[in-house]
Protein backbone atom coordinates (compact mmCIF):
# COMPACT_ATOMS: atom_id res chain seq x y z
CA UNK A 1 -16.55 -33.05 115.24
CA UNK A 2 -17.75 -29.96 116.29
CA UNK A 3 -19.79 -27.52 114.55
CA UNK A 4 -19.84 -23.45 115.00
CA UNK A 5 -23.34 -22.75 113.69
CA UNK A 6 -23.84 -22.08 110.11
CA UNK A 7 -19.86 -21.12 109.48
CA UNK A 8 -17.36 -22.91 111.32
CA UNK A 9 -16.84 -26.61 111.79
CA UNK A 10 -14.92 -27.95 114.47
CA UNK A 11 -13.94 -31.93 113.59
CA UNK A 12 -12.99 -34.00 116.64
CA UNK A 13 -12.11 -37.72 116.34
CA UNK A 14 -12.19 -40.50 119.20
CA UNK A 15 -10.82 -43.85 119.09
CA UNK A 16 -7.80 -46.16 120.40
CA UNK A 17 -4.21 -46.05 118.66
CA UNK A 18 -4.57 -47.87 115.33
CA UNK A 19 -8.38 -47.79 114.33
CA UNK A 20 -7.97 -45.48 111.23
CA UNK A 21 -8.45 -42.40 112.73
CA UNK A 22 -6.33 -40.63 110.51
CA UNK A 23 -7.26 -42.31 107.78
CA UNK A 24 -10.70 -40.84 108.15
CA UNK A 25 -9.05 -37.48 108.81
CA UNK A 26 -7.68 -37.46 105.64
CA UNK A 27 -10.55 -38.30 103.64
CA UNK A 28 -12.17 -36.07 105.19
CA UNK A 29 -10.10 -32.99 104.74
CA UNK A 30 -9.77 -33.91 101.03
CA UNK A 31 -13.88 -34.07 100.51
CA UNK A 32 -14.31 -31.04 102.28
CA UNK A 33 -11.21 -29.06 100.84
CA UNK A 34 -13.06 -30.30 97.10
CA UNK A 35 -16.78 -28.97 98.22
CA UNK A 36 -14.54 -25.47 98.99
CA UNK A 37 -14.58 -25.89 102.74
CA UNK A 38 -11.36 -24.38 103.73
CA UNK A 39 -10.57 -27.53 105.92
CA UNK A 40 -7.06 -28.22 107.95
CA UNK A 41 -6.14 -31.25 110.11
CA UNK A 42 -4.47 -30.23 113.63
CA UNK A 43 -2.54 -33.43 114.95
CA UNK A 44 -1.97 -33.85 118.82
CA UNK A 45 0.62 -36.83 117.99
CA UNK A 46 2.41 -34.27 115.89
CA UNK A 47 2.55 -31.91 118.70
CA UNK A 48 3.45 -33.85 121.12
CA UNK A 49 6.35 -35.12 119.34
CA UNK A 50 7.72 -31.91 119.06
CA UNK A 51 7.29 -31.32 122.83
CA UNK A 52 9.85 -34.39 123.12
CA UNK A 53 12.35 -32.75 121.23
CA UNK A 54 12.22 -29.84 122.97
CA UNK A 55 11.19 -31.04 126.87
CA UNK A 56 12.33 -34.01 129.04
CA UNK A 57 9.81 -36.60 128.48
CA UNK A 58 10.27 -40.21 127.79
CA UNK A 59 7.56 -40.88 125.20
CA UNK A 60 7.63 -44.93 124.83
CA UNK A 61 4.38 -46.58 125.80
CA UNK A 62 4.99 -45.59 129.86
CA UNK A 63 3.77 -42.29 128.81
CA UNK A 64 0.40 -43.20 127.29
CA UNK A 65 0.19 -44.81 131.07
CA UNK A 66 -3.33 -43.79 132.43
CA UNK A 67 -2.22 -44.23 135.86
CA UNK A 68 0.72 -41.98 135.42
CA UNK A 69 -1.20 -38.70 136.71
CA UNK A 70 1.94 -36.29 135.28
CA UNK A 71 1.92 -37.91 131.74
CA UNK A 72 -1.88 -37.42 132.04
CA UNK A 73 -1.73 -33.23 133.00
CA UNK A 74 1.27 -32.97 129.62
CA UNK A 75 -1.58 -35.05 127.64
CA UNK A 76 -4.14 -32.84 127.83
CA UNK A 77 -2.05 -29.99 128.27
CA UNK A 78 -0.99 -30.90 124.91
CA UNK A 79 -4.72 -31.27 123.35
CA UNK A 80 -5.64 -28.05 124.67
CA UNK A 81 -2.76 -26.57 123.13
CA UNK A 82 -3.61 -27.98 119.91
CA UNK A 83 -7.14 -26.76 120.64
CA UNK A 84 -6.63 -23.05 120.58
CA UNK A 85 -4.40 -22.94 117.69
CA UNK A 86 -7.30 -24.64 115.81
CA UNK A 87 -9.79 -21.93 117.19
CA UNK A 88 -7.17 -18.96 116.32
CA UNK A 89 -7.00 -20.76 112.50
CA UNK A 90 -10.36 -20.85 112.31
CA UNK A 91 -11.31 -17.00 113.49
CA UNK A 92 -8.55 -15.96 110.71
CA UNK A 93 -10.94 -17.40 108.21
CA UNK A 94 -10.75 -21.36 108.39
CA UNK A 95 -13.70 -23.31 108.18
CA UNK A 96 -13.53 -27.12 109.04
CA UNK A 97 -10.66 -27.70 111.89
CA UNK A 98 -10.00 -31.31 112.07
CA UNK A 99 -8.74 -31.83 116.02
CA UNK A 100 -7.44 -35.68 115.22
CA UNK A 101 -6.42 -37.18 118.52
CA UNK A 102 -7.41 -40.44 120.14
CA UNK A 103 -9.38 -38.40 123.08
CA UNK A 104 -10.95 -41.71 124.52
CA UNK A 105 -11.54 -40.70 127.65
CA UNK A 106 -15.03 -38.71 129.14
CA UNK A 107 -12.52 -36.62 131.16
CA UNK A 108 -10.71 -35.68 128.08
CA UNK A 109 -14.00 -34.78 125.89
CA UNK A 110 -15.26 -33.09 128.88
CA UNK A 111 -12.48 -30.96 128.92
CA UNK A 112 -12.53 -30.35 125.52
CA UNK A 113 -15.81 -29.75 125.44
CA UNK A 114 -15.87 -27.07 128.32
CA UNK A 115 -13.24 -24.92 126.23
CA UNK A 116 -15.67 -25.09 123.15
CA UNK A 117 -18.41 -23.66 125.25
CA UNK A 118 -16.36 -20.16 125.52
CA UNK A 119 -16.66 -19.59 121.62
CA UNK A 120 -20.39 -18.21 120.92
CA UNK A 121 -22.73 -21.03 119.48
CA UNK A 122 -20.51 -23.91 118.92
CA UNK A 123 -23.01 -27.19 118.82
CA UNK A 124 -20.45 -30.17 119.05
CA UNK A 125 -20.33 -33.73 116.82
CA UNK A 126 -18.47 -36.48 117.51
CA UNK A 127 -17.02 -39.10 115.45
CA UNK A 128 -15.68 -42.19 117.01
CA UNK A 129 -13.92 -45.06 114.64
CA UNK A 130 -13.87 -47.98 115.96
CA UNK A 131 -12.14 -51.52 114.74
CA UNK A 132 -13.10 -55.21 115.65
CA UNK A 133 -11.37 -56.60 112.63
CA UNK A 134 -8.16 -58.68 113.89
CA UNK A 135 -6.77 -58.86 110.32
CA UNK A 136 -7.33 -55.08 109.73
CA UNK A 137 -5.45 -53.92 113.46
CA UNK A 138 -2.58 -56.32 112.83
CA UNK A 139 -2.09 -54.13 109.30
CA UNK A 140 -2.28 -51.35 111.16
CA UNK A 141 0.04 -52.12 113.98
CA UNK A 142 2.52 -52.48 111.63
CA UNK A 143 2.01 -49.90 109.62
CA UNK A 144 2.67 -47.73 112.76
CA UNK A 145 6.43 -48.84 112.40
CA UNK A 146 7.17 -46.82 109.60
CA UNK A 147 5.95 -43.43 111.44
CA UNK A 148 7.62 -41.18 113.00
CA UNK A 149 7.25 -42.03 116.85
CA UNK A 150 9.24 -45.70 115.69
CA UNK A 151 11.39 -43.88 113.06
CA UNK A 152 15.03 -45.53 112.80
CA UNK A 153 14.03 -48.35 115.88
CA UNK A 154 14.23 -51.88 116.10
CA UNK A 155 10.78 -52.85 114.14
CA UNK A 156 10.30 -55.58 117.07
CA UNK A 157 11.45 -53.59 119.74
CA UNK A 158 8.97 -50.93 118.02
CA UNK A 159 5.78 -53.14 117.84
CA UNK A 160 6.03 -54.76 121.04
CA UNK A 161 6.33 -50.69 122.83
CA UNK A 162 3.28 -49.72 120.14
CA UNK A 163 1.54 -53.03 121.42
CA UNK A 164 2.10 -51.79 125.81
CA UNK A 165 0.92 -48.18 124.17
CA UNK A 166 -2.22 -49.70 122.86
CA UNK A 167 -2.77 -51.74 125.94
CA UNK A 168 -2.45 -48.71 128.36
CA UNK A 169 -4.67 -46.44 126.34
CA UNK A 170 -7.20 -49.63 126.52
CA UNK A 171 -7.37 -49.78 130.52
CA UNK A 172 -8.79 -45.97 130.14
CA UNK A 173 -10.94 -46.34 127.20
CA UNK A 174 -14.29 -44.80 127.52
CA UNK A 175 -16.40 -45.15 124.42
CA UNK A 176 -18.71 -42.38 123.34
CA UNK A 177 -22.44 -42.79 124.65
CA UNK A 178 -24.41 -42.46 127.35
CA UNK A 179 -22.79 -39.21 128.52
CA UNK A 180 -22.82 -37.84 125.80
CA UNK A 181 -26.74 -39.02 125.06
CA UNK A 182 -27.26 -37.20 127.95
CA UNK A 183 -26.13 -33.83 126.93
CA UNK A 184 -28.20 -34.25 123.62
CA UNK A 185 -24.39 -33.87 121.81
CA UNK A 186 -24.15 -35.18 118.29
CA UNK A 187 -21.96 -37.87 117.29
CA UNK A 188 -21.37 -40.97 114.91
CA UNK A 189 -19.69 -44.13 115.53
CA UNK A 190 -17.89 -45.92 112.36
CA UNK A 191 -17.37 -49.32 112.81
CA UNK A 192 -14.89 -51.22 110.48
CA UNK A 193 -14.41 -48.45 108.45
CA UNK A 194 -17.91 -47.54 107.75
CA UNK A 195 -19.39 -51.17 107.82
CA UNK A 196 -21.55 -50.55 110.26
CA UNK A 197 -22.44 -46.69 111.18
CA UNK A 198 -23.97 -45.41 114.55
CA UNK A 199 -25.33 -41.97 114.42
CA UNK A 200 -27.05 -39.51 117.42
CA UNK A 201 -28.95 -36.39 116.79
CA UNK A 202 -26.82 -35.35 113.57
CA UNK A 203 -28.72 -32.18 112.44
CA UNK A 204 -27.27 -29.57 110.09
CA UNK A 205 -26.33 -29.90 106.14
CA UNK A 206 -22.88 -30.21 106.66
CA UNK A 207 -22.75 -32.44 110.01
CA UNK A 208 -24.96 -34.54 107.77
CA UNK A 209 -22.80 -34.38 104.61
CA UNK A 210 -20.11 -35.95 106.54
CA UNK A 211 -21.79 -38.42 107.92
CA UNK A 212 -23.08 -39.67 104.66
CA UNK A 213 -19.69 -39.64 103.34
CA UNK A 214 -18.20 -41.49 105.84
CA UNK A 215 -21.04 -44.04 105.47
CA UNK A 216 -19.64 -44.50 101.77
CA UNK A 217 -15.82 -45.30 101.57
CA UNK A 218 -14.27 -48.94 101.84
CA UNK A 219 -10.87 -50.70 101.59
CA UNK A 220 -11.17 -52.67 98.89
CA UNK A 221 -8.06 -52.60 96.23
CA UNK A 222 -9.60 -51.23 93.01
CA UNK A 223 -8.56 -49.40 90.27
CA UNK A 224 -9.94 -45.94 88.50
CA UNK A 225 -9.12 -44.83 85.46
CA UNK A 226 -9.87 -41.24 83.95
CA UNK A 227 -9.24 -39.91 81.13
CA UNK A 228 -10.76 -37.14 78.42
CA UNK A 229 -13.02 -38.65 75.33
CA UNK A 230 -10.78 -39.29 72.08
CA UNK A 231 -10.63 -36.12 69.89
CA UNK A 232 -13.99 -34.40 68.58
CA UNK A 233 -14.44 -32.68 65.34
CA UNK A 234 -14.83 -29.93 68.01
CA UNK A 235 -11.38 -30.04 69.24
CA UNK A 236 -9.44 -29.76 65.48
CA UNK A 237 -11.11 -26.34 65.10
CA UNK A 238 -10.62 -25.33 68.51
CA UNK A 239 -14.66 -25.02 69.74
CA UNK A 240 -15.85 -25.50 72.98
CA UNK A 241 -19.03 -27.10 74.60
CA UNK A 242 -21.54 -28.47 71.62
CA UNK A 243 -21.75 -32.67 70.81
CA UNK A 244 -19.68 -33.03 67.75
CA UNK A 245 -18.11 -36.68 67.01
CA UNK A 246 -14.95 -38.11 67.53
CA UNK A 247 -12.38 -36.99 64.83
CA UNK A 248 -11.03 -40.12 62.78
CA UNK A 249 -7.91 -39.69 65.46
CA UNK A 250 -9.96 -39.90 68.23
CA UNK A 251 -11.77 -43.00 67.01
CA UNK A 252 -8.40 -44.83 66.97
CA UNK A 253 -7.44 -44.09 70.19
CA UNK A 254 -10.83 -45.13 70.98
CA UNK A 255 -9.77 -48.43 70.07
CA UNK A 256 -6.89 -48.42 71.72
CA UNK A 257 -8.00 -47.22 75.04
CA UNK A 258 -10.31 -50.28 75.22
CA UNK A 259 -7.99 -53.08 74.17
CA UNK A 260 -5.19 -50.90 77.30
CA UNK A 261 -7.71 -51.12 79.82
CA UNK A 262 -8.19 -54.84 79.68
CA UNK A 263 -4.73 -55.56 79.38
CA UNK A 264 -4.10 -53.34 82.61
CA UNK A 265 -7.54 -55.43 84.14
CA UNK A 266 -5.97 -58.57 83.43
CA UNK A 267 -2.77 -57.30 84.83
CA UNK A 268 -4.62 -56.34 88.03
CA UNK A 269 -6.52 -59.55 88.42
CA UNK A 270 -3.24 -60.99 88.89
CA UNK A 271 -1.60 -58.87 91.47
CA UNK A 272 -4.75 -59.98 93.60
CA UNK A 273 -4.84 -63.44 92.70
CA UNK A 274 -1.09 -63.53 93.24
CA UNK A 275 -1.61 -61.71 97.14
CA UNK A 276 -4.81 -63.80 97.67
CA UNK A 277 -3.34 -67.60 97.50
CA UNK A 278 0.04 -66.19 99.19
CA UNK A 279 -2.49 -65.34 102.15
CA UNK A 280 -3.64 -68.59 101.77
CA UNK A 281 -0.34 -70.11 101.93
CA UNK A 282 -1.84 -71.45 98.11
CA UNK A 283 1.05 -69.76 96.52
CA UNK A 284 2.69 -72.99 94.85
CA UNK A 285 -0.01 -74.39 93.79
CA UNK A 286 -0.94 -73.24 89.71
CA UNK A 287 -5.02 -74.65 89.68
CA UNK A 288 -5.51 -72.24 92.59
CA UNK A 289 -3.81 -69.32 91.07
CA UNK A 290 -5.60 -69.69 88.33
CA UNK A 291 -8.85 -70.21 89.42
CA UNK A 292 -7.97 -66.96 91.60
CA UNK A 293 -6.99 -65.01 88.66
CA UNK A 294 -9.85 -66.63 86.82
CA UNK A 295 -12.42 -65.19 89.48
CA UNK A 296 -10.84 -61.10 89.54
CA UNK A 297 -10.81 -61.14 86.06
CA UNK A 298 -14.70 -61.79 85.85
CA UNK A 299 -15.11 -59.50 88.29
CA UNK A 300 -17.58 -56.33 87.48
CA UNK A 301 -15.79 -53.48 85.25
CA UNK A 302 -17.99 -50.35 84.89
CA UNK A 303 -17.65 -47.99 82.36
CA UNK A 304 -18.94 -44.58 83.21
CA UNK A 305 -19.36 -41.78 80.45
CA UNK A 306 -20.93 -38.56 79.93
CA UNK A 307 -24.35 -38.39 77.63
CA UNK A 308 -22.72 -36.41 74.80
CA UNK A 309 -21.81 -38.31 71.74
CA UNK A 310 -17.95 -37.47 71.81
CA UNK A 311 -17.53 -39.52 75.34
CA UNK A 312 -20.56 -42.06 74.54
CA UNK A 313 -18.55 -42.82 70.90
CA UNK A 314 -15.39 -43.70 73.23
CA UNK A 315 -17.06 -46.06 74.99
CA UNK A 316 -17.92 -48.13 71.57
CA UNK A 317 -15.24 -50.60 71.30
CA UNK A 318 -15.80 -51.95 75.34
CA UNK A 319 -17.81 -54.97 74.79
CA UNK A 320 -20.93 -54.65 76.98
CA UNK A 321 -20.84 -58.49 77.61
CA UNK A 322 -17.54 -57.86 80.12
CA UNK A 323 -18.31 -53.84 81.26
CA UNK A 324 -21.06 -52.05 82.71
CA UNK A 325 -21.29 -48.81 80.82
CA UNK A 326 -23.21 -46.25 82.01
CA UNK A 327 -24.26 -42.87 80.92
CA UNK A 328 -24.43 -40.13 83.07
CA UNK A 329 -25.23 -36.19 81.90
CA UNK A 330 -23.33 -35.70 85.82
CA UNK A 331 -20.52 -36.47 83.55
CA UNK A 332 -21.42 -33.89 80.89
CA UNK A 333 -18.86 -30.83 79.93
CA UNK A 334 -19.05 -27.64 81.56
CA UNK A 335 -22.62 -25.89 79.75
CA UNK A 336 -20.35 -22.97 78.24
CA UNK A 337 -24.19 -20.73 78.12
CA UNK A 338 -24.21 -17.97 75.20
CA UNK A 339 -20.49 -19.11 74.44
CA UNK A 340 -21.17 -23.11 73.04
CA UNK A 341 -19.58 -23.80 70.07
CA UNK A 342 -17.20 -20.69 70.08
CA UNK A 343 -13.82 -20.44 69.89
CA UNK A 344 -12.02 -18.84 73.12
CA UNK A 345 -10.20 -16.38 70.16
CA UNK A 346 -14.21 -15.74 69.07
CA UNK A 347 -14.54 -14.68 73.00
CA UNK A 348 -12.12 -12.60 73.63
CA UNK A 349 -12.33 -10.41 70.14
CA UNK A 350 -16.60 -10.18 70.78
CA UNK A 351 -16.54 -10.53 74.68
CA UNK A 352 -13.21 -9.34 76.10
CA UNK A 353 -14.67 -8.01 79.47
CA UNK A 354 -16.61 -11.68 80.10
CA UNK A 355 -12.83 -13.31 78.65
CA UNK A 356 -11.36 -11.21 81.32
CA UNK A 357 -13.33 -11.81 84.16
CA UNK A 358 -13.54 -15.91 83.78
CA UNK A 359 -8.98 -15.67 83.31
CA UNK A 360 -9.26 -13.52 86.54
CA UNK A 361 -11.56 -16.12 88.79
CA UNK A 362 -12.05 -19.63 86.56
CA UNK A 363 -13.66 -21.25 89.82
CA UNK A 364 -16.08 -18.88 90.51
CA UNK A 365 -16.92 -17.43 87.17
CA UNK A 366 -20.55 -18.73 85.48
CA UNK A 367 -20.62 -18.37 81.80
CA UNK A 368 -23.38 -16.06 80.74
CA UNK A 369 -26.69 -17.50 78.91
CA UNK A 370 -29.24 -19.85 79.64
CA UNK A 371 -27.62 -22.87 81.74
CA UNK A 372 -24.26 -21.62 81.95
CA UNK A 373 -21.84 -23.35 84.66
CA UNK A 374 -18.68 -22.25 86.95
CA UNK A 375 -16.45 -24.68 87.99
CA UNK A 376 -18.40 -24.58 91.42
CA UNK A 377 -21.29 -25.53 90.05
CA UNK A 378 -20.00 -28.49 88.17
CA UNK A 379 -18.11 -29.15 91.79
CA UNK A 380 -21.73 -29.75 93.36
CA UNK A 381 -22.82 -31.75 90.13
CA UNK A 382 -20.01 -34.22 91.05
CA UNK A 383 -20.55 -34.45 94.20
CA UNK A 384 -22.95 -38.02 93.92
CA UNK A 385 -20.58 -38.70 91.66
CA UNK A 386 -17.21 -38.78 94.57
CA UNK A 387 -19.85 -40.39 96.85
CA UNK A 388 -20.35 -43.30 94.08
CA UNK A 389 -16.76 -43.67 94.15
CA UNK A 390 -16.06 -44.00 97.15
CA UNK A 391 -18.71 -46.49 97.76
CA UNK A 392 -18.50 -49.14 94.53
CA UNK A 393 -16.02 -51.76 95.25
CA UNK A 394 -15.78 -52.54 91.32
CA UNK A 395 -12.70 -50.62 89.12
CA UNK A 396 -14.06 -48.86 86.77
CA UNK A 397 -13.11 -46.49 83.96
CA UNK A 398 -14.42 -42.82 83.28
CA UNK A 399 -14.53 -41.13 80.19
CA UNK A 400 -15.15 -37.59 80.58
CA UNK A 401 -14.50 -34.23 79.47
CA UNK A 402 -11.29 -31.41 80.37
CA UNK A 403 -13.53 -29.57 83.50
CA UNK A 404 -15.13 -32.67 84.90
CA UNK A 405 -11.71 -34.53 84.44
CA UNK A 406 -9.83 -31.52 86.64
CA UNK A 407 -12.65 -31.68 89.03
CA UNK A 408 -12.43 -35.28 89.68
CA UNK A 409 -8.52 -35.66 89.77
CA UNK A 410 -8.93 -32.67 91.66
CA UNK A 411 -10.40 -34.89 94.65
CA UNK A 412 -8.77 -38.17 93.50
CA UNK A 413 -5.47 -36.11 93.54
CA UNK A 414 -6.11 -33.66 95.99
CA UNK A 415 -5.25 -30.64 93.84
CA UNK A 416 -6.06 -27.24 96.03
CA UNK A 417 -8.34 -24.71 94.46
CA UNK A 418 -5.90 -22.87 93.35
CA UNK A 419 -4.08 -25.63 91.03
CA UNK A 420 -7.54 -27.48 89.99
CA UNK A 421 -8.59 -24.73 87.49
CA UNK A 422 -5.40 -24.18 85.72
CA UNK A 423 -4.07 -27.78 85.48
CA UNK A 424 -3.02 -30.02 82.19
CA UNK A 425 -4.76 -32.65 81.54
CA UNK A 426 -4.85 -33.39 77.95
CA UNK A 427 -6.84 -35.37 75.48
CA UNK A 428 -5.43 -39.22 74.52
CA UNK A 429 -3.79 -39.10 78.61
CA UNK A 430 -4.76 -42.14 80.92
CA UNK A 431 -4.60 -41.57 84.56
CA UNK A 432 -4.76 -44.78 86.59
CA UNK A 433 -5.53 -43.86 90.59
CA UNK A 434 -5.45 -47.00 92.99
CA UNK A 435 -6.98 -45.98 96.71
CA UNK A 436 -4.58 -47.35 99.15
CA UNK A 437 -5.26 -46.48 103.12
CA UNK A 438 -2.13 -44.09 103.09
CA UNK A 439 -3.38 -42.20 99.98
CA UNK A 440 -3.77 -42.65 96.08
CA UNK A 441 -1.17 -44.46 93.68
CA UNK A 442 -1.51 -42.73 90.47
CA UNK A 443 0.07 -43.54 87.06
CA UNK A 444 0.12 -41.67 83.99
CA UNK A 445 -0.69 -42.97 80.52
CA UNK A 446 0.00 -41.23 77.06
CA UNK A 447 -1.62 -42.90 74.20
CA UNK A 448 1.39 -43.00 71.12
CA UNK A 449 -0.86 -42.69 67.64
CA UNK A 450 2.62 -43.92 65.77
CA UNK A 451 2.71 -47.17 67.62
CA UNK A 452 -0.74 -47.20 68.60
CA UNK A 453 -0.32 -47.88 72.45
CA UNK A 454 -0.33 -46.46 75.52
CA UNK A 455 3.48 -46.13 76.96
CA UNK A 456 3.60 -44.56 80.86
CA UNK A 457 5.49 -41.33 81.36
């Protein structure tokens, strides 16, 4: 990663085929893009794929070759290339460009590195993944096979070419370190996916953000559920902010929403029992799989709501004996200043010009009065709040208000400024978000007062 002092950010990954790079890419981008860091990812594997379309070049694993000097010159002729259109994006107004390439090779950094030093006070920070997990690369390997350089091939005529690609880029591998020590450049090494973390000289708030984020995610299949407290007195007559209780409605789908989440736990438990002894080669035999099931399904649940009574009420009916519930005023509805406990008709007729100017710019706009938020602000309130996330290994369940929920599913979903603002997410709805390394599985709940129950849509 580099940084351009104070304004632009430069991120630059290192690391052989296969060790998550892009999965880190990713997640990064998405953080970033949530904190309103205008952030885009610049592939060289994407680039150089369309050079093969339109040039002559053979690109199985014989072109990764690091003793075939011509391959070499296109490489980095290729990384350069990539280079400057991620300086021109950033001089239009970006400001985090991810450079994601394996660049593991000095030579390569250095030349890198030398370009940099043409664009006025660029300070530089590196981030290398690396992966000693033999389990973990042999997922990876084969999750290569469904990209596009092995698109429509042979999958073992594809693995065993991704496995000499691999190899070749090995016999050049240079790790990041003493060189670099030298030069007093930043960088951080991520072992395992954040397991272990090596960092350098990281200096700077958002050099340092990242880092702790990085330092936070994991792997481990989990589930998240969010969804809006059950209806307040508040929402019949159409107020906003304040603590009212739940409406007599809203206490039934209180029930309901606790006796849906431990089915779908239970549910869950078994998927992972059932993958668990299959690993194990267990998966005939029923006093394992139940002993497996037995084990996930006394596994910690945490409940997370907000400190009002309206989220804290929804929350009654989950016996504390099975979930950890927490509550967190992070979790609290946007403070609505001067405005709590009005009506948005009450607003526009005695405020029009303040009704105006939040429907013109609902990010950025701070309600008036003492402690009044804008969506930004309640962005940096959440921000321990992603990091907790990312870190806790438990599932867990959030109950929350319309803002907060937007902002979160805004990261969880990867909504863009634009959208996160303006989007639907109504009372008595469910989302269910599972983490998986190629993004988030979501599905959708809507809680049916007739029957009682929660049918997907």
């Amino acid at each position: 990663m580099y940084i351009l002092k104070k304004k632009k950010t430069i991120t630059h990954l290192v690391g052989l085929p296969a060790r998550g790079k892009s999965y880190i890419v990713k997640k990064l981008k998405r953080y970033l893009n949530w904190l309103q860091y205008k952030t885009e990812v610049f592939n060289v594997g994407n680039m150089r794929r369309v050079c093969e379309v339109s040039g002559p070049y053979d690109q199985s694993a014989n072109f990764f070759d690091p003793n075939n000097k011509d391959m070499k010159r296109v490489r980095d002729e290729i990384a350069l290339s990539v280079l400057e259109t991620l300086i021109d994006w950033l001089k239009e107004g970006g400001r985090v460009a991810i450079h994601d390439a394996t660049n593991s090779t000095l030579d390569r950094r250095k030349l890198l590195i030398d370009r940099l030093e043409r664009e006025p006070e660029i300070r530089v920070l590196i981030i290398e993944s690396i992966c000693t997990d033999q389990n973990m690369l042999e997922r990876n390997f084969r999750l290569k096979l469904s990209g596009p350089d092995y698109k429509n091939k042979d999958p073992a005529e594809a693995l065993a070419d991704f496995r000499s690609r691999v190899i070749n880029y090995e016999k050049a591998y240079e790790p990041v370190g003493d060189w670099e020590e030298e030069h007093d450049i930043q960088f951080c090494k991520l072992i395992n996916v954040g397991k272990k973390v090596i960092a350098y000289n990281i200096s700077g708030y958002l050099s340092g953000q990242c880092i702790f984020y990085l330092m936070n995610f994991n792997l481990v299949e989990r589930q998240i559920f969010v969804t809006r407290h059950g209806e307040s007195e508040d929402n019949i007559t159409g107020r906003i902010g304040g603590d009212s209780p739940l409406s007599e409605k809203g206490k039934k789908f209180s029930k309901a929403l606790a006796r849906f989440v431990e089915s779908q736990r239970i549910k869950f438990a078994c998927e992972l029992a059932s993958k668990a002894t299959e690993a194990e080669g267990q998966s005939d035999n029923s006093t394992v799989a139940l002993a497996k099931t037995a084990e996930f399904c006394s596994s910690q649940f945490t409940v997370w709501t907000s400190m009002l009574q309206r989220s804290i009420q929804t929350a009654e009916n989950f016996d504390p004996d099975d979930y950890d519930i927490k509550h967190i005023r992070f979790l609290n509805e946007i403070n609505s200043g001067m405005y709590e406990s009005m009506t948005y008709q009450e607003i526009q007729k005695e405020h029009p010009s303040e009704f105006q100017a939040r429907q013109a710019n609902k990010l950025y706009y701070r309600y008036p009065g003492m402690g009044g938020e804008s969506y930004i602000d309640v962005i940096h309130r959440l921000q321990p709040m992603i990091v907790e996330l990312e870190r806790m290994t438990q599932s867990c369940l959030i109950i929350t208000h319309r803002v907060v929920m937007r902002i979160l599913l805004g990261y969880l979903l990867d909504w863009t400024r634009e959208e996160m603002p303006h989007m639907m997410v109504p009372i008595h709805t469910v989302y269910e978000l599972r983490p998986k390394p190629y993004g988030t599985e979501l599905k959708k709940w809507e809680y049916d007062e007739a029957s009682d129950s929660f049918r997907e849509f």
